[in-house]
Structure formats: structure tokens, C-alpha cells
N, C-alpha and C. Protein backbone atom coordinates (compact mmCIF):
# COMPACT_ATOMS: atom_id res chain seq x y z
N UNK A 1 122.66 131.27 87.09
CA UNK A 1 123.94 131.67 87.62
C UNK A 1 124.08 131.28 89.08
N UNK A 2 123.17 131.53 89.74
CA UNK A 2 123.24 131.20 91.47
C UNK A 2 121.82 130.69 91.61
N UNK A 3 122.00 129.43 91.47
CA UNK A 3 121.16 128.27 92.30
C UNK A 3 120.56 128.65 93.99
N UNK A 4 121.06 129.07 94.54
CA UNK A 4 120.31 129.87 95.87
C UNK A 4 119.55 130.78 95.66
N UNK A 5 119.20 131.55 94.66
CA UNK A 5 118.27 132.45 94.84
C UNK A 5 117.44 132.02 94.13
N UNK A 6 115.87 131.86 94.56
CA UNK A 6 114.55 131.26 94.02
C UNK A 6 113.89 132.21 93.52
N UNK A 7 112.86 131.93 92.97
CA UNK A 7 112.12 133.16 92.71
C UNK A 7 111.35 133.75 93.33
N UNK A 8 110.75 135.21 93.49
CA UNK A 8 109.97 136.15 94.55
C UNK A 8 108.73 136.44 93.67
N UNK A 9 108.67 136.44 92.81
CA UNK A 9 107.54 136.77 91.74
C UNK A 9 106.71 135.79 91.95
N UNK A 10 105.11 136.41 92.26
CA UNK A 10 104.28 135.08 92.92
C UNK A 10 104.13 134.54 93.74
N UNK A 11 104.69 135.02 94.68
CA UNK A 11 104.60 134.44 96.34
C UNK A 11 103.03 134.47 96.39
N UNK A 12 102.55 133.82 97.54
CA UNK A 12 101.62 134.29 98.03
C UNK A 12 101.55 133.96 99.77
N UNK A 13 101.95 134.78 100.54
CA UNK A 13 101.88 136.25 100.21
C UNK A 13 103.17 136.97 99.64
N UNK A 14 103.41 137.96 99.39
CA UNK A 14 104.23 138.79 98.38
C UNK A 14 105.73 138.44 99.20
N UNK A 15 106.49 138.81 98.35
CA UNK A 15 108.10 138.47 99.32
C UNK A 15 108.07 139.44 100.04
N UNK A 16 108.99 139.38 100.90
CA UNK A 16 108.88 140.42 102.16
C UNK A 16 110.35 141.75 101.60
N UNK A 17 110.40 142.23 102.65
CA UNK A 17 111.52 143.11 102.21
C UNK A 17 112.79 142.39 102.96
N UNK A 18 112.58 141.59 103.72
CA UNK A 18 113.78 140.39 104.31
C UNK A 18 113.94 139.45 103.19
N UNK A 19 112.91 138.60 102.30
CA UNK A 19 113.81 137.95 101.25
C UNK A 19 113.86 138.64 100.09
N UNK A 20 113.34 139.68 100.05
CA UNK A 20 114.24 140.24 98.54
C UNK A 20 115.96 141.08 99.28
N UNK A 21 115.59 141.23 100.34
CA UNK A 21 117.43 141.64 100.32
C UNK A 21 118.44 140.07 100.88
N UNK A 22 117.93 139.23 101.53
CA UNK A 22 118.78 137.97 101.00
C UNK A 22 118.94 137.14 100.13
N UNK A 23 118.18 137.94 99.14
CA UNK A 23 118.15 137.19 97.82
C UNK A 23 119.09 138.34 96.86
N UNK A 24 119.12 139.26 96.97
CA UNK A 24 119.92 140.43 96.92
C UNK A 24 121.48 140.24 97.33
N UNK A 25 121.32 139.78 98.55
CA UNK A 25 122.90 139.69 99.29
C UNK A 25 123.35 138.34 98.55
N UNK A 26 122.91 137.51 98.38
CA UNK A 26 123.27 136.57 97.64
C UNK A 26 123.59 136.52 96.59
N UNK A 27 123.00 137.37 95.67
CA UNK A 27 123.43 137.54 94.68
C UNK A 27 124.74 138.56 94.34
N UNK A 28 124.68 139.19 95.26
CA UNK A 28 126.13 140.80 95.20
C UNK A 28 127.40 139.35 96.29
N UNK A 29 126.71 138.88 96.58
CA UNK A 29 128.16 137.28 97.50
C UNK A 29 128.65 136.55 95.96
N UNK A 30 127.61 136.12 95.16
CA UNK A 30 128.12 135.22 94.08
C UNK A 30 128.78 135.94 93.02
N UNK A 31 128.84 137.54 92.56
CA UNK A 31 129.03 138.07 91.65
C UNK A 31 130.52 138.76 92.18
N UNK A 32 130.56 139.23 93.52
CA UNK A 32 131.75 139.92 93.61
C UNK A 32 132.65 138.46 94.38
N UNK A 33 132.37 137.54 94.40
CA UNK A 33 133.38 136.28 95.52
C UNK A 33 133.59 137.00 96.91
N UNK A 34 133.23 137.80 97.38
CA UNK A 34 133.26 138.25 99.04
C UNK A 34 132.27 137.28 99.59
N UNK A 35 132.84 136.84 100.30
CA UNK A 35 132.07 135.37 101.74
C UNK A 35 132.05 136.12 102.82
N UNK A 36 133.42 136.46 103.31
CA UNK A 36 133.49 137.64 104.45
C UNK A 36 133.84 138.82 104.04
N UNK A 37 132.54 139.80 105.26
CA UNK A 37 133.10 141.10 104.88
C UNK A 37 134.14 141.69 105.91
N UNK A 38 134.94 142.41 105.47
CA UNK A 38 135.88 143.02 106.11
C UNK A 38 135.91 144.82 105.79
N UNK A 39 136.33 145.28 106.68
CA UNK A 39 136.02 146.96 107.09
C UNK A 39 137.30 147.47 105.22
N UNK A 40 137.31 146.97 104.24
CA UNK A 40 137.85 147.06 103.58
C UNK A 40 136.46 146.83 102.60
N UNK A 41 135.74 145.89 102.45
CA UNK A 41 134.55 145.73 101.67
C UNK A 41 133.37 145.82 102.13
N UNK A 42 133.43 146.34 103.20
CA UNK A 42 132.13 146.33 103.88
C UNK A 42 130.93 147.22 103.49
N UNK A 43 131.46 148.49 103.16
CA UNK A 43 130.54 149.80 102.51
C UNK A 43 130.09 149.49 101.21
N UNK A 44 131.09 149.03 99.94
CA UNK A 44 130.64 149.00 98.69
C UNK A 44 129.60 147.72 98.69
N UNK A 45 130.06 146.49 99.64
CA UNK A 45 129.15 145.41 98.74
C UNK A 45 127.53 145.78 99.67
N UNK A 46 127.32 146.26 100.89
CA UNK A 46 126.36 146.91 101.77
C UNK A 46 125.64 147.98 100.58
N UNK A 47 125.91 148.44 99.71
CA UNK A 47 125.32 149.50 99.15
C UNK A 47 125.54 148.41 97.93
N UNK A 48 125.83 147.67 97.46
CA UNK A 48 125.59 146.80 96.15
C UNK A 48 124.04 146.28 96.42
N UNK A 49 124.34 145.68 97.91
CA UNK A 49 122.95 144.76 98.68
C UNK A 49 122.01 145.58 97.95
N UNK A 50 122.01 146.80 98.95
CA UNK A 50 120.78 148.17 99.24
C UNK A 50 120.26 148.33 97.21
N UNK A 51 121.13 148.49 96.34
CA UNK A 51 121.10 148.91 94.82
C UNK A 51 120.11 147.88 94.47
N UNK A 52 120.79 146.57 94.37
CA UNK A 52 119.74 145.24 93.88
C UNK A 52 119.06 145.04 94.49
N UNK A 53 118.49 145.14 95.88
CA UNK A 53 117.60 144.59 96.54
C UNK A 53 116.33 146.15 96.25
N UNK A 54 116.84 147.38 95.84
CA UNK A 54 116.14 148.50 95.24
C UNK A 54 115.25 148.08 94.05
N UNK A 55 116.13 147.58 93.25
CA UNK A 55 116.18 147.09 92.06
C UNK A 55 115.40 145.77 91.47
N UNK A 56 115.03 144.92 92.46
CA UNK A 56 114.24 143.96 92.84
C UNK A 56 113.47 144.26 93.27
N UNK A 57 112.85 145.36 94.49
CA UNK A 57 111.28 145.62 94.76
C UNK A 57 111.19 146.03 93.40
N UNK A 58 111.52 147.09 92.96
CA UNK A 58 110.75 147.74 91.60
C UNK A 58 110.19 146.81 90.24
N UNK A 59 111.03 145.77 90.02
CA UNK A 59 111.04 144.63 89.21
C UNK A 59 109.48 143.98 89.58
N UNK A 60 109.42 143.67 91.11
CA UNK A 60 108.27 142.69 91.08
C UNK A 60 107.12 143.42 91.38
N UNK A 61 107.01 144.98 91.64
CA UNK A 61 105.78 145.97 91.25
C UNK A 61 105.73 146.09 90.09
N UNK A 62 106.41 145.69 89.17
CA UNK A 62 106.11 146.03 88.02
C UNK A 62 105.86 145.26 86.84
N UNK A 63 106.40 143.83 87.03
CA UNK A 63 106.07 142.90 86.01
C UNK A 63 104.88 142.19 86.10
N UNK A 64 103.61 141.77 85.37
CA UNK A 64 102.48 141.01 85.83
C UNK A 64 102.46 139.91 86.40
N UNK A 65 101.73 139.68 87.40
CA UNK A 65 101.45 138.58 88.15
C UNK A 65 101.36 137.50 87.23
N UNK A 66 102.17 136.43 88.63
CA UNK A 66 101.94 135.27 87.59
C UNK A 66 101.02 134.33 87.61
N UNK A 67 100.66 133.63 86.93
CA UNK A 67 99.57 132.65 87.31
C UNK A 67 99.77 131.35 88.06
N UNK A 68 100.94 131.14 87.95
CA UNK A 68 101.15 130.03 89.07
C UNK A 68 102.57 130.73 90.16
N UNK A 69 102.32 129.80 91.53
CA UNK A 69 103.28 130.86 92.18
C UNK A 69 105.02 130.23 91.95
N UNK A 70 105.77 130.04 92.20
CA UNK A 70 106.97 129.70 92.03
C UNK A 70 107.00 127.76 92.37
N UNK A 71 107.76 127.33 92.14
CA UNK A 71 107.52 125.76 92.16
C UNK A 71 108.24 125.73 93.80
N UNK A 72 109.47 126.50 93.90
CA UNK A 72 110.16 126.36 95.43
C UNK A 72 109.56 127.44 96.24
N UNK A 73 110.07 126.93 97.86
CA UNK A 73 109.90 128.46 98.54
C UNK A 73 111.07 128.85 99.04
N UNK A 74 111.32 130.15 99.00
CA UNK A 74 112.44 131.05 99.42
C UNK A 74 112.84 130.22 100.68
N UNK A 75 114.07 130.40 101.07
CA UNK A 75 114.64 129.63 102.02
C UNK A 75 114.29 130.46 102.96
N UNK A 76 113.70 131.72 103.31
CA UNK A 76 113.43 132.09 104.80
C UNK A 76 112.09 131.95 104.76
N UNK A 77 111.05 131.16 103.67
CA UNK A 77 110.20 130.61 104.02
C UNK A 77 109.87 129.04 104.45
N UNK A 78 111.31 128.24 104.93
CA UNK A 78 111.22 127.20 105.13
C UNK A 78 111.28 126.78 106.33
N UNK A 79 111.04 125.81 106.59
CA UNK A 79 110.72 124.98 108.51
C UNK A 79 112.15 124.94 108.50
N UNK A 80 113.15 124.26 108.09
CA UNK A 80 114.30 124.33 108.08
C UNK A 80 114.85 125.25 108.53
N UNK A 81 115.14 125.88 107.88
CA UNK A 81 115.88 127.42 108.04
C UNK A 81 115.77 128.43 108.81
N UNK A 82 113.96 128.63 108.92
CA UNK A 82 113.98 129.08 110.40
C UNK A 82 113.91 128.69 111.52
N UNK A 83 114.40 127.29 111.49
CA UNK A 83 114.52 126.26 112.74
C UNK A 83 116.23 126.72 112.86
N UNK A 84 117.17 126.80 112.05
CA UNK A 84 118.50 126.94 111.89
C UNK A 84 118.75 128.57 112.47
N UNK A 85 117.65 129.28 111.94
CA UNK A 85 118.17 130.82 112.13
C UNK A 85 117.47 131.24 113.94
N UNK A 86 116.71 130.58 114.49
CA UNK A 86 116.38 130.70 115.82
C UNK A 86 117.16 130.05 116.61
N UNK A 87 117.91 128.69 115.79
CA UNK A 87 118.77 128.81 117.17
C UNK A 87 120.25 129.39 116.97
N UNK A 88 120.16 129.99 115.83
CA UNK A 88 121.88 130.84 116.59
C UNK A 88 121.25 131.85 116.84
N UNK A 89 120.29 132.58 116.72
CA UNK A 89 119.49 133.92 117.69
C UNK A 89 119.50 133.59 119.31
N UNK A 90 119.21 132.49 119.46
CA UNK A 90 119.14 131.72 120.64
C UNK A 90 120.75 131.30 121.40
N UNK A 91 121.20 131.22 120.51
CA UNK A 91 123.12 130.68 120.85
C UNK A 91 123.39 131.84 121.12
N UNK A 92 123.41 132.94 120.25
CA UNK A 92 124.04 134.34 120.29
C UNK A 92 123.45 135.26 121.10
N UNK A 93 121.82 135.20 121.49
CA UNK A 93 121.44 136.18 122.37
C UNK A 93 121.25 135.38 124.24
């Protein structure tokens, strides 16, 4: 369904609690079409996040490890991306 979210099952080391909720937010972005939030959607899809990204730790405590780890890596495990996300930390702070 949504090509952006990779898999967390098998990391090594384990996904963090930062990519299971942008893998979370991504998924509550592709299912409801909200891109921007506005003080009109801001509470429900924020507590959609918080539900699935709940809902996803419990999933990967609980299903067996896998034997091989995922073929991709999560995009906030990439040189890319956190080359992209330091510098608008850097632009913005």
C-alpha cells in the first residue's frame, strides 16, 4: 500500500521508537490524505500516529525474529536523510 514504509522487523539494532513512529506517521499521512496538518486535524491524526506507532512496538515484541534482517534500511537509517534532516535543523535553528 505505501512504498515508504520499510520494514522494522530485524533491524539490527532494533528500530528505535523514532522510526517506528515515522513509519507510523506515514502510514496515518497515506491512509487519511492529510499532507498538512491544520489546528482542525491536528489532534485526531497525532493520536492516530501515537495508536499505530503503539500498535507497532507491540507487533515487533511479539512476532519471532527473523533470520535475515530486512533487504532496505529505514530512511532515518540512511547517509542521505540524515544529511537532509541536519541541515534544516541547521537552517531552522
Amino acid at each position: 500500500m505505501c512504498r515508504n514504509i520499510t520494514e522494522l522487523r530485524g533491524l539490527e539494532p532494533a528500530a528505535t521508537d523514532e522510526e517506528i513512529e515515522a513509519a507510523a506517521r506515514q502510514y496515518v499521512r497515506k491512509v487519511s490524505g492529510i499532507q498538512k496538518l491544520s489546528d482542525a486535524n491536528r489532534e485526531p491524526f497525532e493520536a492516530a500516529v501515537a495508536k499505530v506507532a503503539a500498535a507497532t512496538t507491540e507487533l515487533l515484541a511479539e512476532v519471532p525474529t527473523r533470520r535475515q534482517p530486512p533487504k532496505t534500511l529505514p530512511p532515518l537509517r540512511r547517509p542521505e536523510v540524515q544529511a537532509r534532516i541536519a541541515a534544516k535543523a541547521a537552517a531552522s535553528g
